[in-house]
PDB file of N, CA and C in Angstrom:
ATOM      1  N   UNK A   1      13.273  -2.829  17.875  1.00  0.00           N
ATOM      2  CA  UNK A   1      12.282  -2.370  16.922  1.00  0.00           C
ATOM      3  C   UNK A   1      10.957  -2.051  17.618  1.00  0.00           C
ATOM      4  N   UNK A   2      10.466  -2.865  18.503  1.00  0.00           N
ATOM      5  CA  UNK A   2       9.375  -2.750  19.243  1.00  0.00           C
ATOM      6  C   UNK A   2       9.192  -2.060  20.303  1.00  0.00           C
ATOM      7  N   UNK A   3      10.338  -1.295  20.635  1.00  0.00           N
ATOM      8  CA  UNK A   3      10.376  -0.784  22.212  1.00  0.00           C
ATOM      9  C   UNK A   3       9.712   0.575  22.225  1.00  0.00           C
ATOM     10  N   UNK A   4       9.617   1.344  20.991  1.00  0.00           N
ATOM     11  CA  UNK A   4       8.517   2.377  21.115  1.00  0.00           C
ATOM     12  C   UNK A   4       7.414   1.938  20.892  1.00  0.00           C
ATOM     13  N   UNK A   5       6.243   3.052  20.338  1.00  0.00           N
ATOM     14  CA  UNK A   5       5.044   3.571  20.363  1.00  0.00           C
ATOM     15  C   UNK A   5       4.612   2.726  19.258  1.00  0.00           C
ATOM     16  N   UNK A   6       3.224   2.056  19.166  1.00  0.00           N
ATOM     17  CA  UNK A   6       2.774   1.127  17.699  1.00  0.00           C
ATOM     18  C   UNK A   6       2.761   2.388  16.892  1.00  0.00           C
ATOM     19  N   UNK A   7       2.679   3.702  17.276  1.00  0.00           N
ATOM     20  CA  UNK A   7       2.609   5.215  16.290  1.00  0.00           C
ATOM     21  C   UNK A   7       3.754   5.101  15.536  1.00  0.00           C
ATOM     22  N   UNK A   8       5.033   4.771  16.763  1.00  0.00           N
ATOM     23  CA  UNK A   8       6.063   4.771  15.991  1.00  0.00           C
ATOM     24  C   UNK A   8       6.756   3.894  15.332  1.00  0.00           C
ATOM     25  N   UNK A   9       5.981   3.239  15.056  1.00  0.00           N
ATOM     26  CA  UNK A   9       6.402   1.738  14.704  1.00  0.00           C
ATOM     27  C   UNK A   9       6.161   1.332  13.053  1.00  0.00           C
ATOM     28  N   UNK A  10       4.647   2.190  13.598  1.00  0.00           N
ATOM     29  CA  UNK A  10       4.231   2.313  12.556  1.00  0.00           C
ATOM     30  C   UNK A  10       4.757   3.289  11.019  1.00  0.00           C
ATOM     31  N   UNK A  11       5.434   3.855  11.625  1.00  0.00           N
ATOM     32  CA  UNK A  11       5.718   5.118  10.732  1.00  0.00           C
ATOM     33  C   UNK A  11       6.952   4.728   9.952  1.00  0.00           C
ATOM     34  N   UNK A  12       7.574   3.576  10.713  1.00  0.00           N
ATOM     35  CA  UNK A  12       8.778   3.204   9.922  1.00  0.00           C
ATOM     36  C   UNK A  12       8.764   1.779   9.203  1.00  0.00           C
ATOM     37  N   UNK A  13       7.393   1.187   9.210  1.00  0.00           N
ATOM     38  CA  UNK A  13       6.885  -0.135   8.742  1.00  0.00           C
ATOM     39  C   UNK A  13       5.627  -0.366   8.248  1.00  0.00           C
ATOM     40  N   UNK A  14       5.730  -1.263   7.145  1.00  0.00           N
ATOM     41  CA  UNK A  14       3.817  -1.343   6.621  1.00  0.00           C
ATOM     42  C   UNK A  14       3.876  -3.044   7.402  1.00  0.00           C
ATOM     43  N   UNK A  15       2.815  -2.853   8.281  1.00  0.00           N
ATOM     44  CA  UNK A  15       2.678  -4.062   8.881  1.00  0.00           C
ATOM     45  C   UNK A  15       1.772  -4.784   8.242  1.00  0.00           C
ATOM     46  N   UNK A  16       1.662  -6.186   8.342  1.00  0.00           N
ATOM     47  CA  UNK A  16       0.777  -6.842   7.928  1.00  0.00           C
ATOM     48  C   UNK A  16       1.061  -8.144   8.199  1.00  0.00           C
ATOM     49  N   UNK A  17      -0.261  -8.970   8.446  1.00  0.00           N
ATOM     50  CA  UNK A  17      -0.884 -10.437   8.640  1.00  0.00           C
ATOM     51  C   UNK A  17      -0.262 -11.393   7.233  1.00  0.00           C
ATOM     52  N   UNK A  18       0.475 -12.456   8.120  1.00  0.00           N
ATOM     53  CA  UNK A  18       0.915 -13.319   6.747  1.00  0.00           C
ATOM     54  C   UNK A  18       0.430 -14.724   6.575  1.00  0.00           C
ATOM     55  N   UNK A  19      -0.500 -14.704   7.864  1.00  0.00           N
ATOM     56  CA  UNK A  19      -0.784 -16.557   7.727  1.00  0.00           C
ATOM     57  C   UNK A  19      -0.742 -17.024   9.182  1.00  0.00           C
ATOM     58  N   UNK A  20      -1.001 -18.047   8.921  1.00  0.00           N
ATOM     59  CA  UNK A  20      -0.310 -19.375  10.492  1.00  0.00           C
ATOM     60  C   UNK A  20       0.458 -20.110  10.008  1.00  0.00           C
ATOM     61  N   UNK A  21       0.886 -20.340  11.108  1.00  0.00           N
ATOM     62  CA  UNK A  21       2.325 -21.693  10.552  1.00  0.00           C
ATOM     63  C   UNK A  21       2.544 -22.342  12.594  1.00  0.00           C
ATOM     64  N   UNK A  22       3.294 -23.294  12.381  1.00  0.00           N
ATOM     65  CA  UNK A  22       3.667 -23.861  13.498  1.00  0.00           C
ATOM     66  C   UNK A  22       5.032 -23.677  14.125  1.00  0.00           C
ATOM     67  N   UNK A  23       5.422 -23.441  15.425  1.00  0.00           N
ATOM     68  CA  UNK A  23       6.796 -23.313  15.832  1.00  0.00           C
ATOM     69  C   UNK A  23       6.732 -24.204  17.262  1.00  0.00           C
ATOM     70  N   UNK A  24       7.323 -24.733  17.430  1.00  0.00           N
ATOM     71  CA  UNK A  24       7.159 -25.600  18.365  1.00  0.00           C
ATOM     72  C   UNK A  24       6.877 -26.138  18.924  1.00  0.00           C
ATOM     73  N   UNK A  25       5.835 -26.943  17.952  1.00  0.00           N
ATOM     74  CA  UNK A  25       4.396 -27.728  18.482  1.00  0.00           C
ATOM     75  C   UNK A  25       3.557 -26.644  18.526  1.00  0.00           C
ATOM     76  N   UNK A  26       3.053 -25.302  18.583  1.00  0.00           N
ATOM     77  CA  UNK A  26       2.056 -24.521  18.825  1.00  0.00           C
ATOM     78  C   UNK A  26       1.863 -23.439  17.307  1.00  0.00           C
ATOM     79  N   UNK A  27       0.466 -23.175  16.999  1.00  0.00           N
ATOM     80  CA  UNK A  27      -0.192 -22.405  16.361  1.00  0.00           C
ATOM     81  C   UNK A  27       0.800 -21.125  16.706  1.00  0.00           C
ATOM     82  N   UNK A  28       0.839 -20.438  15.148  1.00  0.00           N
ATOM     83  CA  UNK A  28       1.108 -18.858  15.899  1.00  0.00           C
ATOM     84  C   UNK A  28       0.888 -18.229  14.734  1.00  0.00           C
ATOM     85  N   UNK A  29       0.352 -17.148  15.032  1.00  0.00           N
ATOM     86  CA  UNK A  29      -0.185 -15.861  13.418  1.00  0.00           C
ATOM     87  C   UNK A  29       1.566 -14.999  13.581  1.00  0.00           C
ATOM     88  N   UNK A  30       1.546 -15.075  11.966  1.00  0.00           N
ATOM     89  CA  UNK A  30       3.062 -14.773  11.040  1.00  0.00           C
ATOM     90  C   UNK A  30       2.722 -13.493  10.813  1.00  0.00           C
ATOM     91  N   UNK A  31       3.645 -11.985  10.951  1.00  0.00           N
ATOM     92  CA  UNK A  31       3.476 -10.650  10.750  1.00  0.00           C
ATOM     93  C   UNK A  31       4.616 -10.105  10.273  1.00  0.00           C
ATOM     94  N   UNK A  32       4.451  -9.790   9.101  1.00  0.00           N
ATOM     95  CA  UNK A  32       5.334  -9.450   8.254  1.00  0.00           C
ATOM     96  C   UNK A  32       5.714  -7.860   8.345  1.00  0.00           C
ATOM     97  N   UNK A  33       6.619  -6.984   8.822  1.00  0.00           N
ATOM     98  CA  UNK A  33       7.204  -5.673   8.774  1.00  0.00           C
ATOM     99  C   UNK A  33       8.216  -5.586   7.800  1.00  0.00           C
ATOM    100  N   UNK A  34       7.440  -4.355   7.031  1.00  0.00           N
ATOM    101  CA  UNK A  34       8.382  -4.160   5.633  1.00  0.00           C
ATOM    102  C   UNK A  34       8.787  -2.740   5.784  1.00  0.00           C
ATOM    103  N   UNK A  35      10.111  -2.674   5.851  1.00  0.00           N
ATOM    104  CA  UNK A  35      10.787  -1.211   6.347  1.00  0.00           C
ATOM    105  C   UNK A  35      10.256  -0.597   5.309  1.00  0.00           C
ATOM    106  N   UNK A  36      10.090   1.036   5.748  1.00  0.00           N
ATOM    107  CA  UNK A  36       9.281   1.802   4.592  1.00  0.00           C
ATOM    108  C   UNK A  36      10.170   3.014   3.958  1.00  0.00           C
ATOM    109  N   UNK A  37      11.580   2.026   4.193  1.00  0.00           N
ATOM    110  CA  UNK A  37      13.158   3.057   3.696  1.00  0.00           C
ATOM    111  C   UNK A  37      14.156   2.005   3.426  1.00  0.00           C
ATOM    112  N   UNK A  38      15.077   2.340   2.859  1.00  0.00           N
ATOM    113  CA  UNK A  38      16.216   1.312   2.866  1.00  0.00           C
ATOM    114  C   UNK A  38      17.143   1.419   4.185  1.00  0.00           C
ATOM    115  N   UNK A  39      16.857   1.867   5.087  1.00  0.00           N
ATOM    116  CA  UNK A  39      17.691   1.944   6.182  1.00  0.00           C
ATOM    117  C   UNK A  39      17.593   1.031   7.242  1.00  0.00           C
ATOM    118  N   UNK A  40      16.249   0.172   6.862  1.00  0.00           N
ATOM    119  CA  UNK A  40      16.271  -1.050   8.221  1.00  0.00           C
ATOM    120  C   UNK A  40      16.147  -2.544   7.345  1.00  0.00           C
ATOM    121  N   UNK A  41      15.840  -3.327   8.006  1.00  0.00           N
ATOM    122  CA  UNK A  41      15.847  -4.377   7.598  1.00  0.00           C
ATOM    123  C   UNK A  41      14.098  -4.929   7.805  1.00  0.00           C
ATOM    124  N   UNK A  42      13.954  -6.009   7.477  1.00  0.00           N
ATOM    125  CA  UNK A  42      12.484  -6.224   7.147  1.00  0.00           C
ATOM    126  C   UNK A  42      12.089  -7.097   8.773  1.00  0.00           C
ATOM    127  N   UNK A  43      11.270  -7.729   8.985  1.00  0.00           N
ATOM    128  CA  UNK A  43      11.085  -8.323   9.884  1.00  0.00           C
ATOM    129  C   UNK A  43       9.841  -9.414  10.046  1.00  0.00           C
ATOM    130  N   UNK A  44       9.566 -10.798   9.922  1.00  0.00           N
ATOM    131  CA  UNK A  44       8.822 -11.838  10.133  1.00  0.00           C
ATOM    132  C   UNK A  44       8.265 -12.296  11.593  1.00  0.00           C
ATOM    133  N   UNK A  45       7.614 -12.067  12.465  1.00  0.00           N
ATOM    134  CA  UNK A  45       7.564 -12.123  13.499  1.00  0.00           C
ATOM    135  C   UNK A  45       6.255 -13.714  13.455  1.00  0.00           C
ATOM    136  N   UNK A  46       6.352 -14.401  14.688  1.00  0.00           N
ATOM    137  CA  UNK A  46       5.402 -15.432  14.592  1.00  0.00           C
ATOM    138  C   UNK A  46       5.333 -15.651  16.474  1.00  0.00           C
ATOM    139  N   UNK A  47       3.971 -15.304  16.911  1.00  0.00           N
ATOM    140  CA  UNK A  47       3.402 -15.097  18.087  1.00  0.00           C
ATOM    141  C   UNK A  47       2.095 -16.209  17.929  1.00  0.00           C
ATOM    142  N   UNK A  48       2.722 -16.696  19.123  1.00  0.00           N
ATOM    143  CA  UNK A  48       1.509 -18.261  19.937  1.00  0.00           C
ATOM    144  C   UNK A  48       0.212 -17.331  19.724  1.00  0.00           C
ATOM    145  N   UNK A  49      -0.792 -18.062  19.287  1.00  0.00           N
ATOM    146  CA  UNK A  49      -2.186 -17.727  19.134  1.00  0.00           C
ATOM    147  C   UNK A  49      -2.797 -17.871  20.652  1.00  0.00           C
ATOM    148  N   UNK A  50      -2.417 -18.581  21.510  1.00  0.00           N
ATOM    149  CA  UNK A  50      -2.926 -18.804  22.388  1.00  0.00           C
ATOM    150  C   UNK A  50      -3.086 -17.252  23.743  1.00  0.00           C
ATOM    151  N   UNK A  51      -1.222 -17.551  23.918  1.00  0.00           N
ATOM    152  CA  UNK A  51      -0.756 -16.470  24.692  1.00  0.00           C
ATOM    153  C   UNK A  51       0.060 -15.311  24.442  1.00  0.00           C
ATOM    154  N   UNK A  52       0.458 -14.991  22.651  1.00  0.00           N
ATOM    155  CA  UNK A  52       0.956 -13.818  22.835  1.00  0.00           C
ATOM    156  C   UNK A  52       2.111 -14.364  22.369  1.00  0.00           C
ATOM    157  N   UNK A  53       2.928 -14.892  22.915  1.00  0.00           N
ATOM    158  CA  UNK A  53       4.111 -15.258  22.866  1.00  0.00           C
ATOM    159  C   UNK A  53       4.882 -15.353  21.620  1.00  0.00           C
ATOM    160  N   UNK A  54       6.109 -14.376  21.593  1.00  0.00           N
ATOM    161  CA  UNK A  54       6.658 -14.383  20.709  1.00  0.00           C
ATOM    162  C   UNK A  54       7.234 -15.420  20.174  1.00  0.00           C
ATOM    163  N   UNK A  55       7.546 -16.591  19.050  1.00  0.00           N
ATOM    164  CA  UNK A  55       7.914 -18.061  19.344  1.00  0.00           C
ATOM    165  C   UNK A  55       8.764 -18.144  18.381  1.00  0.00           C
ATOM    166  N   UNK A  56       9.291 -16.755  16.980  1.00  0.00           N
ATOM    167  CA  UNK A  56      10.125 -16.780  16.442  1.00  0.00           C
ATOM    168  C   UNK A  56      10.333 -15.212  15.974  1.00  0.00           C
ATOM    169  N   UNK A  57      11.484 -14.807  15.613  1.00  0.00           N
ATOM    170  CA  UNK A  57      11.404 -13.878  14.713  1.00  0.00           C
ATOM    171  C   UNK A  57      12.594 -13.787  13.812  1.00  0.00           C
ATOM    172  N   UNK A  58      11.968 -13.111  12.610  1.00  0.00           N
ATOM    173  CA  UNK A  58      13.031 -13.365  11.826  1.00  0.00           C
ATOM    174  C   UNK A  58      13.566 -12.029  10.736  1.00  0.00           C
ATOM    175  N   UNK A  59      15.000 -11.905  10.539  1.00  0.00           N
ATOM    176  CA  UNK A  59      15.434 -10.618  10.010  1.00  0.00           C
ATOM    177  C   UNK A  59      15.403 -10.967   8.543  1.00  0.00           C
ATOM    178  N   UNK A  60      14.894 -10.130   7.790  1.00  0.00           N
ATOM    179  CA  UNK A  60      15.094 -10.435   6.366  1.00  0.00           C
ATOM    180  C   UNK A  60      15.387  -9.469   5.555  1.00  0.00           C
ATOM    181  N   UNK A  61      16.546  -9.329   4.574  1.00  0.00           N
ATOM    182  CA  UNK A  61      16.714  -8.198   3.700  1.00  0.00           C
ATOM    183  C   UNK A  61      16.036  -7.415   2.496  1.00  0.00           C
ATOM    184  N   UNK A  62      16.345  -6.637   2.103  1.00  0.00           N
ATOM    185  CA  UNK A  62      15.796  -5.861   0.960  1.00  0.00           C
ATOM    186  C   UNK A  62      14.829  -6.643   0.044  1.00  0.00           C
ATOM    187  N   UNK A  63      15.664  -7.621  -0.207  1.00  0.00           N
ATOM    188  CA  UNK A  63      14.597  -8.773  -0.995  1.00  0.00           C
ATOM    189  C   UNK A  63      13.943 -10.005  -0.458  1.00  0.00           C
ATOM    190  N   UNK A  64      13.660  -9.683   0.854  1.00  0.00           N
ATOM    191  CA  UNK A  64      12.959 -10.248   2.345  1.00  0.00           C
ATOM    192  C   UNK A  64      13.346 -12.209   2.020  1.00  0.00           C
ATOM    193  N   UNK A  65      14.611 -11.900   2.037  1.00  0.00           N
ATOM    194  CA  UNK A  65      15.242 -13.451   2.201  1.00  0.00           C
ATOM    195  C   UNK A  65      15.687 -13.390   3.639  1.00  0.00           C
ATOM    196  N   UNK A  66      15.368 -14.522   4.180  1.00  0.00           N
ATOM    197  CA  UNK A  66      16.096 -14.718   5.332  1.00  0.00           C
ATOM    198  C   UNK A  66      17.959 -14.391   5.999  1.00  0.00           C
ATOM    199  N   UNK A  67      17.744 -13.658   6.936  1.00  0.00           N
ATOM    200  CA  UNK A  67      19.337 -13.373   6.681  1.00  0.00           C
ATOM    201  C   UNK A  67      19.842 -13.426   8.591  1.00  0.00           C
ATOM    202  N   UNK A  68      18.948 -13.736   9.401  1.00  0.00           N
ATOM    203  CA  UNK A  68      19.249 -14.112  10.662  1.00  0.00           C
ATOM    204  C   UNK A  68      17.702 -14.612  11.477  1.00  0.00           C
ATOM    205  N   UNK A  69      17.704 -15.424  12.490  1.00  0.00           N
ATOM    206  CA  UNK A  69      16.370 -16.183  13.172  1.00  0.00           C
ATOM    207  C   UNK A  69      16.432 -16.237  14.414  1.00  0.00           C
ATOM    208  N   UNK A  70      15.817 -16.210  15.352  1.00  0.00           N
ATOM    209  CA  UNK A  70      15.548 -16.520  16.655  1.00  0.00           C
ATOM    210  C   UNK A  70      14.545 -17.349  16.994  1.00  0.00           C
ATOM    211  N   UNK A  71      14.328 -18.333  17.161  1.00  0.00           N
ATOM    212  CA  UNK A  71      13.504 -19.200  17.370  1.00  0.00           C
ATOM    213  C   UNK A  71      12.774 -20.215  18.852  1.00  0.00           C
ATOM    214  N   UNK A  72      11.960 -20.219  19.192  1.00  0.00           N
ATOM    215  CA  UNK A  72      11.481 -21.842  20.351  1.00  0.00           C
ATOM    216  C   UNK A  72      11.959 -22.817  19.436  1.00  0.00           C
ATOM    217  N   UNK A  73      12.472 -24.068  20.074  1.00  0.00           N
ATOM    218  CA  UNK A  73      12.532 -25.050  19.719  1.00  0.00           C
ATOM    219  C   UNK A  73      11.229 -26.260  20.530  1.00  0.00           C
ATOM    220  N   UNK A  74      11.357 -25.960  21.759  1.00  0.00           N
ATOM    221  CA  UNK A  74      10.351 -26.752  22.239  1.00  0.00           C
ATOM    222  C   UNK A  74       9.797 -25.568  23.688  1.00  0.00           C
ATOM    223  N   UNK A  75       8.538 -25.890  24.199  1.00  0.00           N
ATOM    224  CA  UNK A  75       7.859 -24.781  24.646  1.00  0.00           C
ATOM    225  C   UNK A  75       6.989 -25.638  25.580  1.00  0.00           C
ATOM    226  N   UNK A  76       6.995 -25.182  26.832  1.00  0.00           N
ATOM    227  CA  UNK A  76       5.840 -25.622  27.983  1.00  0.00           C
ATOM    228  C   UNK A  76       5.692 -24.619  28.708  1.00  0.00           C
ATOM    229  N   UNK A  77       4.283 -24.225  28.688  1.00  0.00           N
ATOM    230  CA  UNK A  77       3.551 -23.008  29.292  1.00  0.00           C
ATOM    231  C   UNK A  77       2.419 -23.710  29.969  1.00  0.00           C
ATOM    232  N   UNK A  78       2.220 -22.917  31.194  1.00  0.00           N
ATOM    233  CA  UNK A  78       2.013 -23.358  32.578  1.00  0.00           C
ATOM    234  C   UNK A  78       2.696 -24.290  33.096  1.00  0.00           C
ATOM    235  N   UNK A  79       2.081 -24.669  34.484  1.00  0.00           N
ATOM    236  CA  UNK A  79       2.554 -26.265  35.352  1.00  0.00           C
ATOM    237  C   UNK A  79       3.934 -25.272  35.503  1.00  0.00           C
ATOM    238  N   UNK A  80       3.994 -26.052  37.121  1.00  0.00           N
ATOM    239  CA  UNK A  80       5.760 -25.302  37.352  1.00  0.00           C
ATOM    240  C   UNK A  80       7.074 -25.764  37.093  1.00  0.00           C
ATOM    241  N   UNK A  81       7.796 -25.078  37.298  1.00  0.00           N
ATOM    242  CA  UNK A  81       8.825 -25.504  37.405  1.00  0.00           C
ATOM    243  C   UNK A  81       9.683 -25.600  37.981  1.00  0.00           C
ATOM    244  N   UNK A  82      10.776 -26.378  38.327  1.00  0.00           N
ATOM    245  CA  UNK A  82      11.478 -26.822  38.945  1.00  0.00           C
ATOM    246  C   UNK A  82      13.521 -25.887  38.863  1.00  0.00           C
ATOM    247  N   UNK A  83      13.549 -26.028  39.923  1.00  0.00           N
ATOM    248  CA  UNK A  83      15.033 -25.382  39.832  1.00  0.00           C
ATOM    249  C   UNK A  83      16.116 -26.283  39.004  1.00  0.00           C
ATOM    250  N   UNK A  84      15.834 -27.494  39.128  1.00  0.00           N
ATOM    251  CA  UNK A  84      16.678 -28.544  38.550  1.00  0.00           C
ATOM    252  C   UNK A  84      16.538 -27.931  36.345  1.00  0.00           C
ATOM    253  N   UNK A  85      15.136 -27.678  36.172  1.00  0.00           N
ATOM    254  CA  UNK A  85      14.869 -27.064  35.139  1.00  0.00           C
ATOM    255  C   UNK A  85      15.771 -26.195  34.584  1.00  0.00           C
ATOM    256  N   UNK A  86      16.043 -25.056  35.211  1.00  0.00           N
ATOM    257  CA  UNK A  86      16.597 -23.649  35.022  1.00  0.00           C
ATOM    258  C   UNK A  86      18.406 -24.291  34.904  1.00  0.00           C
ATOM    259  N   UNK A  87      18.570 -25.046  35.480  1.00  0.00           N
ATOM    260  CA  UNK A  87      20.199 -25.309  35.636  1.00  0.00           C
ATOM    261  C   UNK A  87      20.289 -25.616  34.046  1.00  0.00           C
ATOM    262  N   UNK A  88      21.950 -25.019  33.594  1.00  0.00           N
ATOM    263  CA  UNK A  88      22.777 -25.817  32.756  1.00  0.00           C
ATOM    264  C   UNK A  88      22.534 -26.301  31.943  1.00  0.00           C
ATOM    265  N   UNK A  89      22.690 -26.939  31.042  1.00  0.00           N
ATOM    266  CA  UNK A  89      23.019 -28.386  30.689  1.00  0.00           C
ATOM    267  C   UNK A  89      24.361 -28.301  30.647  1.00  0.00           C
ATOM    268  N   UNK A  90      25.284 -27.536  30.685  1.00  0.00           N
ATOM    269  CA  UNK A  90      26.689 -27.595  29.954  1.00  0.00           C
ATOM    270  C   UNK A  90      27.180 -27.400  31.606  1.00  0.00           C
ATOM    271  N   UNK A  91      28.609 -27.575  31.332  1.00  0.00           N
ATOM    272  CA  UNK A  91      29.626 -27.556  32.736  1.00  0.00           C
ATOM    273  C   UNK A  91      30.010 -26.255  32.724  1.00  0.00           C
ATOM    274  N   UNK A  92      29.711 -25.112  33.952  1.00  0.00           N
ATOM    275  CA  UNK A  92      30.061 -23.614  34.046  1.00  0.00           C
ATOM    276  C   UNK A  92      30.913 -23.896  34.795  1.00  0.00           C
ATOM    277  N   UNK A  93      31.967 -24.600  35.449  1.00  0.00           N
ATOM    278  CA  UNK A  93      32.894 -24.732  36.268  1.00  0.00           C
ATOM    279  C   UNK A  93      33.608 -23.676  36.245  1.00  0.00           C
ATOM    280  N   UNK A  94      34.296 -22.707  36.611  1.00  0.00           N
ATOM    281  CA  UNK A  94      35.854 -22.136  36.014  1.00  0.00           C
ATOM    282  C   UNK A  94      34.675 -21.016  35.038  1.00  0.00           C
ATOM    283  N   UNK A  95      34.051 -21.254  34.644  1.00  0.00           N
ATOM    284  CA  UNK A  95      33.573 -19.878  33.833  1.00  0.00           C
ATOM    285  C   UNK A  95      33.832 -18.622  34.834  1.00  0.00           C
ATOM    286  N   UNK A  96      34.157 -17.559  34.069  1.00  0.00           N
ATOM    287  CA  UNK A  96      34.148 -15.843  34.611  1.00  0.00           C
ATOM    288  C   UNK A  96      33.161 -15.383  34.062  1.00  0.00           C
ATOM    289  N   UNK A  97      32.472 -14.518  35.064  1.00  0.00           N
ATOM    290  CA  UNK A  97      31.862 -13.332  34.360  1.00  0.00           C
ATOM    291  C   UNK A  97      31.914 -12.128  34.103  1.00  0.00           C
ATOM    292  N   UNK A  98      32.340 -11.572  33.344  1.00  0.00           N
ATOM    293  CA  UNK A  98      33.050 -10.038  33.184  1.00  0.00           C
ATOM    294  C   UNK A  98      31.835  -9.075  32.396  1.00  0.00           C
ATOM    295  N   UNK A  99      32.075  -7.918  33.062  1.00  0.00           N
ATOM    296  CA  UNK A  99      30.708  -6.462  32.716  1.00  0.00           C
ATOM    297  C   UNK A  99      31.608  -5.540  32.213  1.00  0.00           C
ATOM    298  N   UNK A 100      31.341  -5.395  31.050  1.00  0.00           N
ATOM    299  CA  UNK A 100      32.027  -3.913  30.546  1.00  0.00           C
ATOM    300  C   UNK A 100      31.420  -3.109  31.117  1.00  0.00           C
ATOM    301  N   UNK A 101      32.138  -2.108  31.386  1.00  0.00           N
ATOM    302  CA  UNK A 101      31.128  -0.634  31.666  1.00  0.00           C
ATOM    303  C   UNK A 101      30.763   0.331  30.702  1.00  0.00           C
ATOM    304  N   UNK A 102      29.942   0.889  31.079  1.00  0.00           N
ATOM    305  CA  UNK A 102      28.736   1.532  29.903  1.00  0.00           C
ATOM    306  C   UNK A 102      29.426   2.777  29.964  1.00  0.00           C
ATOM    307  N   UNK A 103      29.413   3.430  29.215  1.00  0.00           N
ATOM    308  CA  UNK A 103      29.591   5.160  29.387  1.00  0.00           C
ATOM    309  C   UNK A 103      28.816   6.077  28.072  1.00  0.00           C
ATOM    310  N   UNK A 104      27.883   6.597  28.656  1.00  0.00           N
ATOM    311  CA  UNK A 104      27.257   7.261  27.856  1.00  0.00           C
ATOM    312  C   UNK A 104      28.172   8.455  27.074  1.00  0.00           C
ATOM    313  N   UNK A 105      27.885   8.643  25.716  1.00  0.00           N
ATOM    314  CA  UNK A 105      28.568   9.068  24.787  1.00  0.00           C
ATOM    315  C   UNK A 105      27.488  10.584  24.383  1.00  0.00           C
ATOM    316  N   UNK A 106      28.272  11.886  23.571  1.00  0.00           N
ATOM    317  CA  UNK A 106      27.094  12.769  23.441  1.00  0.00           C
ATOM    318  C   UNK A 106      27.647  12.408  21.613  1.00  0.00           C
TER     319      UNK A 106
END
């Protein structure tokens, strides 16, 4: 939705400011996108006040009920981190990784 132009973003959404609310321990201003057709779906977005950071977003239908979420659960920004960090939690033993290939279509 976001990967073009705010021009074009705009043209297919009435944006607007919905509040603050909290997502993972942190402040974040709530922005509500209301498709301006029946052809998309609506959109709730909630970005850290601090840094930007996107910290949820959420898909909502025609009658802007919740209908899928992406969310932080817990969040630490700055201070480094550690490689032990980035690992796992689960056992990848024996996992494969397989790439479909792309083929552009006309």
């Amino acid at each position: 939705m976001l990967s073009g132009s705010p021009e074009q973003v705009l043209r297919s959404y009435l944006v607007e400011s919905v509040g603050l609310d909290r997502v993972a321990g942190r402040e974040c201003q709530q922005w509500l996108f209301r498709p301006r057709d029946a052809l998309r779906h609506g959109y709730r977005l909630c970005a850290d006040m601090a840094s930007g950071l996107l910290l949820r977003a959420q898909t909502l239908d025609a009658q802007h009920r919740l209908i899928g979420q992406v969310s932080c659960t817990e969040l630490r920004i700055g201070g480094g981190v550690s490689r032990d960090d980035l690992k796992p939690r689960w056992n990848t033993d024996g996992w494969t990784v397989r790439e479909s290939q792309v083929v552009p279509i006309d």
